[in-house]
PDB file of N, CA and C in Angstrom:
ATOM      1  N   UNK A   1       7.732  43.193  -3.921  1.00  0.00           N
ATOM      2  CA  UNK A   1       6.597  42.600  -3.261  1.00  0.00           C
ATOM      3  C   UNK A   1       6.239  43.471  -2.061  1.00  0.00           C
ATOM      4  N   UNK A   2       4.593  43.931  -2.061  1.00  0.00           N
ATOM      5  CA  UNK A   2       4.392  44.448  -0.919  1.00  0.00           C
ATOM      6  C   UNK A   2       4.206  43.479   0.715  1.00  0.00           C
ATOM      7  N   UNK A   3       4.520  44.612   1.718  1.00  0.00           N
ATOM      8  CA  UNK A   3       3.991  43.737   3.037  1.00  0.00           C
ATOM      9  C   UNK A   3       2.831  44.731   3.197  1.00  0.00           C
ATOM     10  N   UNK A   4       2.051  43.649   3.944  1.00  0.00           N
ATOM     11  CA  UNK A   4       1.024  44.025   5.046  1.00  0.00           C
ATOM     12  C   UNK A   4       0.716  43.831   6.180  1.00  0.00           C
ATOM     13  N   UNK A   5      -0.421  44.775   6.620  1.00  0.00           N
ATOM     14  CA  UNK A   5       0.434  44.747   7.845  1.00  0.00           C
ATOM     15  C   UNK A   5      -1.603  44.207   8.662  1.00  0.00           C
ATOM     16  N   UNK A   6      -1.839  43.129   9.424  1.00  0.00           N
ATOM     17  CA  UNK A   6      -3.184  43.161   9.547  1.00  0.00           C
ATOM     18  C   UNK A   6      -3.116  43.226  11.195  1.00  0.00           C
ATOM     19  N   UNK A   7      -4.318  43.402  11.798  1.00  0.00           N
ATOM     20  CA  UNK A   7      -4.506  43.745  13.324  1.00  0.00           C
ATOM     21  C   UNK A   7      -6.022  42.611  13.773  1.00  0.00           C
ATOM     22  N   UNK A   8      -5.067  41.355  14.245  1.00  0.00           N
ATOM     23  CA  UNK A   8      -6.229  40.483  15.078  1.00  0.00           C
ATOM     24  C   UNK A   8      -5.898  40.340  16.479  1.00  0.00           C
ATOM     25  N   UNK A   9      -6.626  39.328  16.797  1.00  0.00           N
ATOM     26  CA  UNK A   9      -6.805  38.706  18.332  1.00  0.00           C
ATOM     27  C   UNK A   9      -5.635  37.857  18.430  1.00  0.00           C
ATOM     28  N   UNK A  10      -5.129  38.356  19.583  1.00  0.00           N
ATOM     29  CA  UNK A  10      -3.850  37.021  19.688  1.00  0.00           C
ATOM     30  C   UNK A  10      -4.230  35.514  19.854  1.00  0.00           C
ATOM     31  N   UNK A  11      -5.469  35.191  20.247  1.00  0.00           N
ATOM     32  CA  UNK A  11      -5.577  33.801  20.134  1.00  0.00           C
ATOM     33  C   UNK A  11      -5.860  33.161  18.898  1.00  0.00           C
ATOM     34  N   UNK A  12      -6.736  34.285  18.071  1.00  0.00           N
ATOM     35  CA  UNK A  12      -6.725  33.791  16.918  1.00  0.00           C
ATOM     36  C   UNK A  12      -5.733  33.407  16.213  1.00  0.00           C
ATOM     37  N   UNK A  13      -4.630  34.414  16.457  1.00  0.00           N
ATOM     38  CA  UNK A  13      -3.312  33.770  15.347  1.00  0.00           C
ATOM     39  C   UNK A  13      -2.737  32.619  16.034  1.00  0.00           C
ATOM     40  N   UNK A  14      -2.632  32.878  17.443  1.00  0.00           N
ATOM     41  CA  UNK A  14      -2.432  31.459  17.828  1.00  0.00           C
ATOM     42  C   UNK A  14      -2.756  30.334  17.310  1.00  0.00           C
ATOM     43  N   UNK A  15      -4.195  30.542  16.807  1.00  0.00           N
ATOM     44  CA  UNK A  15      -4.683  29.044  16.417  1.00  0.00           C
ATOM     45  C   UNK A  15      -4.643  29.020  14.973  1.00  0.00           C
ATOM     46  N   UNK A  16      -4.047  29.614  14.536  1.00  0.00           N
ATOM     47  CA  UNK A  16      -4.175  30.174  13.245  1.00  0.00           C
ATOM     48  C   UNK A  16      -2.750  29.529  12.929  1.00  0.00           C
ATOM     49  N   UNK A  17      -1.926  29.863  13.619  1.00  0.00           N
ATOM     50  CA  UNK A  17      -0.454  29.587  13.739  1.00  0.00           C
ATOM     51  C   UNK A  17      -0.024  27.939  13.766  1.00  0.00           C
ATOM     52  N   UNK A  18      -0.911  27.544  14.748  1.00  0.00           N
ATOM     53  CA  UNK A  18      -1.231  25.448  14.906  1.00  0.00           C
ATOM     54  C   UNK A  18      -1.584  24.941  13.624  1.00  0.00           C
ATOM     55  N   UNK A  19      -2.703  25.502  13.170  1.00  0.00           N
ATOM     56  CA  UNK A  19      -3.537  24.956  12.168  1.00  0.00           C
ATOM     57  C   UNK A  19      -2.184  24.660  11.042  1.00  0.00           C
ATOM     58  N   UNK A  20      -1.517  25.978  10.253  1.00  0.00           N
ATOM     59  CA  UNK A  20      -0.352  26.506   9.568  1.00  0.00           C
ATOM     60  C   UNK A  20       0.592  25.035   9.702  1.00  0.00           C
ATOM     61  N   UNK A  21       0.589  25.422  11.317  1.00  0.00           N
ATOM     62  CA  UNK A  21       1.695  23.778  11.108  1.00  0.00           C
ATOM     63  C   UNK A  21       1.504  22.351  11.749  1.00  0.00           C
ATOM     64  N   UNK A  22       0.224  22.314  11.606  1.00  0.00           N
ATOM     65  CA  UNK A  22      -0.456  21.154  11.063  1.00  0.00           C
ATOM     66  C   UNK A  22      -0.454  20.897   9.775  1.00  0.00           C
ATOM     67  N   UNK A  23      -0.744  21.006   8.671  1.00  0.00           N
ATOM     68  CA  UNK A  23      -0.824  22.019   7.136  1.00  0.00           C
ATOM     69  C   UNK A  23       0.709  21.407   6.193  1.00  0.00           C
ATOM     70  N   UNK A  24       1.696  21.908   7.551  1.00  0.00           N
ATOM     71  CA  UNK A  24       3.447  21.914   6.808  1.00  0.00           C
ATOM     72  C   UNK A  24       3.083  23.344   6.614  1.00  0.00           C
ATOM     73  N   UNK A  25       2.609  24.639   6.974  1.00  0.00           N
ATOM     74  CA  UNK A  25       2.873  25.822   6.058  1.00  0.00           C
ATOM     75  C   UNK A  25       3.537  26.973   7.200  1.00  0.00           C
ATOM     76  N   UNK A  26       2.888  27.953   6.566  1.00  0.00           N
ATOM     77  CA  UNK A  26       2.709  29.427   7.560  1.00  0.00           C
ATOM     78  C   UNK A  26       1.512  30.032   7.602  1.00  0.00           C
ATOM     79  N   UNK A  27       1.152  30.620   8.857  1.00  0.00           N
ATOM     80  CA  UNK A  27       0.513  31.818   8.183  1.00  0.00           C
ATOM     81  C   UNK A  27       0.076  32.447   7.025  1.00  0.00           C
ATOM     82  N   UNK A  28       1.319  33.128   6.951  1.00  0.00           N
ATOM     83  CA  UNK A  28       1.778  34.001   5.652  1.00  0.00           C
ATOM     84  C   UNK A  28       1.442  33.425   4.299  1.00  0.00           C
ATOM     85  N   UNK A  29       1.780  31.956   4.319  1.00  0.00           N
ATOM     86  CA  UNK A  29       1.430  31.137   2.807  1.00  0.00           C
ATOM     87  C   UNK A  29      -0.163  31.124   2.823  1.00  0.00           C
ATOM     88  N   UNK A  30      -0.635  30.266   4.050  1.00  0.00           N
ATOM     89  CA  UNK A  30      -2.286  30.480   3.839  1.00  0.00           C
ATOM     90  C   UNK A  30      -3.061  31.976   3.215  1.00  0.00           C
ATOM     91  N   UNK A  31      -2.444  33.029   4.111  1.00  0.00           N
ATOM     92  CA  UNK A  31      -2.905  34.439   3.693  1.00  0.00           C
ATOM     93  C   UNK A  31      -2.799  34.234   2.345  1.00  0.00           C
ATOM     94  N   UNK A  32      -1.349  34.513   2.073  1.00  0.00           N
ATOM     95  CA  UNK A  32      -0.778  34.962   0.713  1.00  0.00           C
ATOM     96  C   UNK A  32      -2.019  33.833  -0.087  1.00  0.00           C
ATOM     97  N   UNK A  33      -2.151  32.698  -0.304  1.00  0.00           N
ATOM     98  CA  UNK A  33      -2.493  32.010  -1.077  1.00  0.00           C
ATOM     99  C   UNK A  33      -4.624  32.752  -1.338  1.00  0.00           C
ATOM    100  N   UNK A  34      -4.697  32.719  -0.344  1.00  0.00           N
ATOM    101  CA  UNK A  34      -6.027  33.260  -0.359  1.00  0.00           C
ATOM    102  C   UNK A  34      -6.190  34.899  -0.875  1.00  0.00           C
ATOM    103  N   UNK A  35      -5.348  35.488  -0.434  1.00  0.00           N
ATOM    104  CA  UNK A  35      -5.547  36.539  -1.309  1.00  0.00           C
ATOM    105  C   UNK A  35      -5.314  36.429  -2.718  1.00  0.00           C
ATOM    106  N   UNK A  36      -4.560  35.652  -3.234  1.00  0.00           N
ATOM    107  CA  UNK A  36      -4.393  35.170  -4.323  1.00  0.00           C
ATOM    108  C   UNK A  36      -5.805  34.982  -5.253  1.00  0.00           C
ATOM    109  N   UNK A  37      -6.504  33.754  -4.680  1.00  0.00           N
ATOM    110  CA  UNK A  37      -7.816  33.552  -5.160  1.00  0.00           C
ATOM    111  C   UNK A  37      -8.495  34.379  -5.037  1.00  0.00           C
ATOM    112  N   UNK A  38      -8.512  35.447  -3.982  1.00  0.00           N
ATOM    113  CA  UNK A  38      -9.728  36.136  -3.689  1.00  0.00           C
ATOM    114  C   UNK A  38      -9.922  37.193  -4.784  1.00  0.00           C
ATOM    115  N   UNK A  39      -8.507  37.760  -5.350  1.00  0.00           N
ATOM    116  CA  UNK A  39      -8.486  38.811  -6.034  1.00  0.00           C
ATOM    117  C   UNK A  39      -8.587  38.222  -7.387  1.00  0.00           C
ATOM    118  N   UNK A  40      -8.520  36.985  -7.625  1.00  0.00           N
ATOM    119  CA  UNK A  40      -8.660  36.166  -9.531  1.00  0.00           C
ATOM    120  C   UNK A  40     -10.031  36.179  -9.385  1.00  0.00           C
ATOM    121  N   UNK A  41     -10.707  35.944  -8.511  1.00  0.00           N
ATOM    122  CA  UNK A  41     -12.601  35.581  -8.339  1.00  0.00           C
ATOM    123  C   UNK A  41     -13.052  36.356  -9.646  1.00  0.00           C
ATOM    124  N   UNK A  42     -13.072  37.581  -9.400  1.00  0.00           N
ATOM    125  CA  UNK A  42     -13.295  38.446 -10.433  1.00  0.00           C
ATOM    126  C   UNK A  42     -13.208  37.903 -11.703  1.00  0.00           C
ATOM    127  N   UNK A  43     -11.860  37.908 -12.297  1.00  0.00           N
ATOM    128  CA  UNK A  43     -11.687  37.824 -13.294  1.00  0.00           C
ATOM    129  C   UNK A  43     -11.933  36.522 -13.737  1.00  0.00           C
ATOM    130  N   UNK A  44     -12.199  35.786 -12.976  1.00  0.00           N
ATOM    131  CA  UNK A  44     -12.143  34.037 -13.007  1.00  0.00           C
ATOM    132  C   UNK A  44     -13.994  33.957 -13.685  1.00  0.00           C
ATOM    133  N   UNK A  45     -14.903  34.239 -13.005  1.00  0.00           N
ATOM    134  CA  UNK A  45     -15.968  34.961 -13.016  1.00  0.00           C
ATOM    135  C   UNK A  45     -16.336  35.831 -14.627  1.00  0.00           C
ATOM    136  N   UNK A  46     -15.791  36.274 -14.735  1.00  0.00           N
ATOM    137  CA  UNK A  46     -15.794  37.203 -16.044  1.00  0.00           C
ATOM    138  C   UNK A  46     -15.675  36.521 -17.253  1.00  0.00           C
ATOM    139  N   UNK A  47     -14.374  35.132 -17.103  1.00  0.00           N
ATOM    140  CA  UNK A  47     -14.245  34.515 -17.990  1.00  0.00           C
ATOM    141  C   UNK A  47     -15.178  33.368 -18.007  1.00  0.00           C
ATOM    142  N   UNK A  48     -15.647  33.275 -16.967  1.00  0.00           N
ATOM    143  CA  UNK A  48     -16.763  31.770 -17.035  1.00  0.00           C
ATOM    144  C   UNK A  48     -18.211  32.606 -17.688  1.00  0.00           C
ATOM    145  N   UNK A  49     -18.142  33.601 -17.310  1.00  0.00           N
ATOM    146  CA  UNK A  49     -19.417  34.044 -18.162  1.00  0.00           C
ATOM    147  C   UNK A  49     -19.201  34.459 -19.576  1.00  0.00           C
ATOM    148  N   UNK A  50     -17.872  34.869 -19.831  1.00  0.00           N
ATOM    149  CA  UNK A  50     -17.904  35.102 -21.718  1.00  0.00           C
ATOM    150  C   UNK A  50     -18.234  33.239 -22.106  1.00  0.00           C
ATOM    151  N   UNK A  51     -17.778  32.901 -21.507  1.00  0.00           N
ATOM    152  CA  UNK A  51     -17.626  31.402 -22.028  1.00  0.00           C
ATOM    153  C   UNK A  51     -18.944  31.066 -22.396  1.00  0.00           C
ATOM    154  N   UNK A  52     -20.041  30.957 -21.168  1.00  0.00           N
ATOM    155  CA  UNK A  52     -21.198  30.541 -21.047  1.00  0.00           C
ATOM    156  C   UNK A  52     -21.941  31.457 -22.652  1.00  0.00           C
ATOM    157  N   UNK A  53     -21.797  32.688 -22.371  1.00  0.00           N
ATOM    158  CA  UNK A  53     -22.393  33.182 -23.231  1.00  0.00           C
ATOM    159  C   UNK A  53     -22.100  32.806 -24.584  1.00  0.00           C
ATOM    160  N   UNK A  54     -20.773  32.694 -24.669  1.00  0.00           N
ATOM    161  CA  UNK A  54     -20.288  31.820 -26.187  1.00  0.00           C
ATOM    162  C   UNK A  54     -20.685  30.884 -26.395  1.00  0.00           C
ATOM    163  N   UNK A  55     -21.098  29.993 -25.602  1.00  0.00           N
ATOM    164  CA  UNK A  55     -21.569  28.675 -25.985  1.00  0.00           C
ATOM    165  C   UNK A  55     -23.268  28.567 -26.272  1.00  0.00           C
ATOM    166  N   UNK A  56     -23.421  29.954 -25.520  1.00  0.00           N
ATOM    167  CA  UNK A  56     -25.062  29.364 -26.021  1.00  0.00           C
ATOM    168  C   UNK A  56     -25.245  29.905 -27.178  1.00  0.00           C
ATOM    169  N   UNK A  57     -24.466  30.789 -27.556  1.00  0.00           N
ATOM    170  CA  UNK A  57     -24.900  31.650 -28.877  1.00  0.00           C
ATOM    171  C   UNK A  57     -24.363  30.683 -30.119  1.00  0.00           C
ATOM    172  N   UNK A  58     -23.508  29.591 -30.122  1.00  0.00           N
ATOM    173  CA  UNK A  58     -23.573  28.835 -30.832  1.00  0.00           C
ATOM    174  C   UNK A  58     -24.605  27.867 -31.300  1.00  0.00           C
ATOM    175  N   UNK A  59     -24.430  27.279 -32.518  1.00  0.00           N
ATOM    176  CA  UNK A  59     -25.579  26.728 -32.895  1.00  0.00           C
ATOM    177  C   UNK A  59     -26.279  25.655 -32.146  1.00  0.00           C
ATOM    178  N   UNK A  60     -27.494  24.952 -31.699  1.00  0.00           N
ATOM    179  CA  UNK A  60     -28.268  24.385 -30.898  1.00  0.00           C
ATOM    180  C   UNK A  60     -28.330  23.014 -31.398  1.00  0.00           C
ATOM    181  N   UNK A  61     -27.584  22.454 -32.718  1.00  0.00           N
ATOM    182  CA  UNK A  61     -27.667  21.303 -33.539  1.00  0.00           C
ATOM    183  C   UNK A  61     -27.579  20.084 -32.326  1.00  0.00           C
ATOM    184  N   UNK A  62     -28.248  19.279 -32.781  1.00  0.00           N
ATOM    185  CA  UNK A  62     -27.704  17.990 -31.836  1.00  0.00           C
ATOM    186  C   UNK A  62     -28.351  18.064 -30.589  1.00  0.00           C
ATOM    187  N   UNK A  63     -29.420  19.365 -30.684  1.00  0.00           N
ATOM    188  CA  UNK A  63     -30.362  19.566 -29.476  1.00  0.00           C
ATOM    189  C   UNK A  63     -30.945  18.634 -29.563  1.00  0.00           C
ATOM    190  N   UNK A  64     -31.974  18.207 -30.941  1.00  0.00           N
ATOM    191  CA  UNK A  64     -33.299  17.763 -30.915  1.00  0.00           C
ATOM    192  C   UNK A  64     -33.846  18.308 -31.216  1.00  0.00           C
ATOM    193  N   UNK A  65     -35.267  17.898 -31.946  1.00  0.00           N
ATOM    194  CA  UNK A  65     -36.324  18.619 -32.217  1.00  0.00           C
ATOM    195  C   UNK A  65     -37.710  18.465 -30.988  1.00  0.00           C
ATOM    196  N   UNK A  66     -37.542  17.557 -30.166  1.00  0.00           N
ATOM    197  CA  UNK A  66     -38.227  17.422 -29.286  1.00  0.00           C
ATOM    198  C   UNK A  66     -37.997  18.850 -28.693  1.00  0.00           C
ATOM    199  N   UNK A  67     -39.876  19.529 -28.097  1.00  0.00           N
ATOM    200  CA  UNK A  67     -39.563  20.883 -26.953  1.00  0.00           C
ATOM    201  C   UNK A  67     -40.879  20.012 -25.830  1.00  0.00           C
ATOM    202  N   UNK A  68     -40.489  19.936 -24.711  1.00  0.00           N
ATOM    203  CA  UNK A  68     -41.299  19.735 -23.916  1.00  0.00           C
ATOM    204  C   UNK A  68     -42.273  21.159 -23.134  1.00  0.00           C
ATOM    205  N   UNK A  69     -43.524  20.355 -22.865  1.00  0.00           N
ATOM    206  CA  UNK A  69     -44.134  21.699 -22.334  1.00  0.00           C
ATOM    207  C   UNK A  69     -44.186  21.526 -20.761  1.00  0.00           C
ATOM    208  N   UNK A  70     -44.571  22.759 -20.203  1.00  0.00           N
ATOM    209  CA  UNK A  70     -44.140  22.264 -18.495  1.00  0.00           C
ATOM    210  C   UNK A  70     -44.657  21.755 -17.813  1.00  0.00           C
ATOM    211  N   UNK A  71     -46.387  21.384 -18.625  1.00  0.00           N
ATOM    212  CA  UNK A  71     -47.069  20.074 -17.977  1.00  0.00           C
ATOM    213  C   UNK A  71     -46.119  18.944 -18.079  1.00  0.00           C
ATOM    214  N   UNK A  72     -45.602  18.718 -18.963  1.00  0.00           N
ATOM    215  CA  UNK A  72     -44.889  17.225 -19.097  1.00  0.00           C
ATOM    216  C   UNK A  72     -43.461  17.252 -18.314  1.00  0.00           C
ATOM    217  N   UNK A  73     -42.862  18.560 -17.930  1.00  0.00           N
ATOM    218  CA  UNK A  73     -41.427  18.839 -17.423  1.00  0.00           C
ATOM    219  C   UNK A  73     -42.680  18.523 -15.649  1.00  0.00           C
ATOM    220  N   UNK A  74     -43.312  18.402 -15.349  1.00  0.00           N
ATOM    221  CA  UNK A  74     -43.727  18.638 -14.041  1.00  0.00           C
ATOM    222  C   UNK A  74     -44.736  17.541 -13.703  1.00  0.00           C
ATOM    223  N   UNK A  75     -45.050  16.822 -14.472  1.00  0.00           N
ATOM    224  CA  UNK A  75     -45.724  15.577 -14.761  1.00  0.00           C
ATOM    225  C   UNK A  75     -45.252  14.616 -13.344  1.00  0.00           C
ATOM    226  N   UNK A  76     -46.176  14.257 -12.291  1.00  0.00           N
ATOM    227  CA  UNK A  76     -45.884  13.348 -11.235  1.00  0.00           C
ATOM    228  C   UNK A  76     -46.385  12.219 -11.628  1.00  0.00           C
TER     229      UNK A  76
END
């Protein structure tokens, strides 16, 4: 496992540090956990769009034959 090494404001970690154990945690877990997500976004992202795209390219059955036009989608 790598370390890192980051450069803030000492009050910030201060409060950064309260918050942590308010929480029950650390620091370190909040970081760690967020970098976590930050770096799946991507791929998290990638898979919600094969998905999307799979689903529309499937068949449309059970749509309806009703198509509205955008007078009637806008109809007050």
């Amino acid at each position: 496992m790598a370390n890192l090494t980051i450069t803030l404001d000492d009050e910030i970690l201060r409060r950064a540090r309260l918050r942590a154990l308010e929480q029950d945690t650390s620091v370190n877990t909040i970081l760690r956990d967020y970098l976590v997500a930050f770096a799946a976004v991507g791929s998290i992202w990638d898979q919600a769009t094969d998905e999307i795209l799979r689903l529309s390219s499937q068949s449309r059955s059970g749509r309806g034959e009703r198509r509205w036009t955008r007078d009637e989608l806008h109809e007050r």
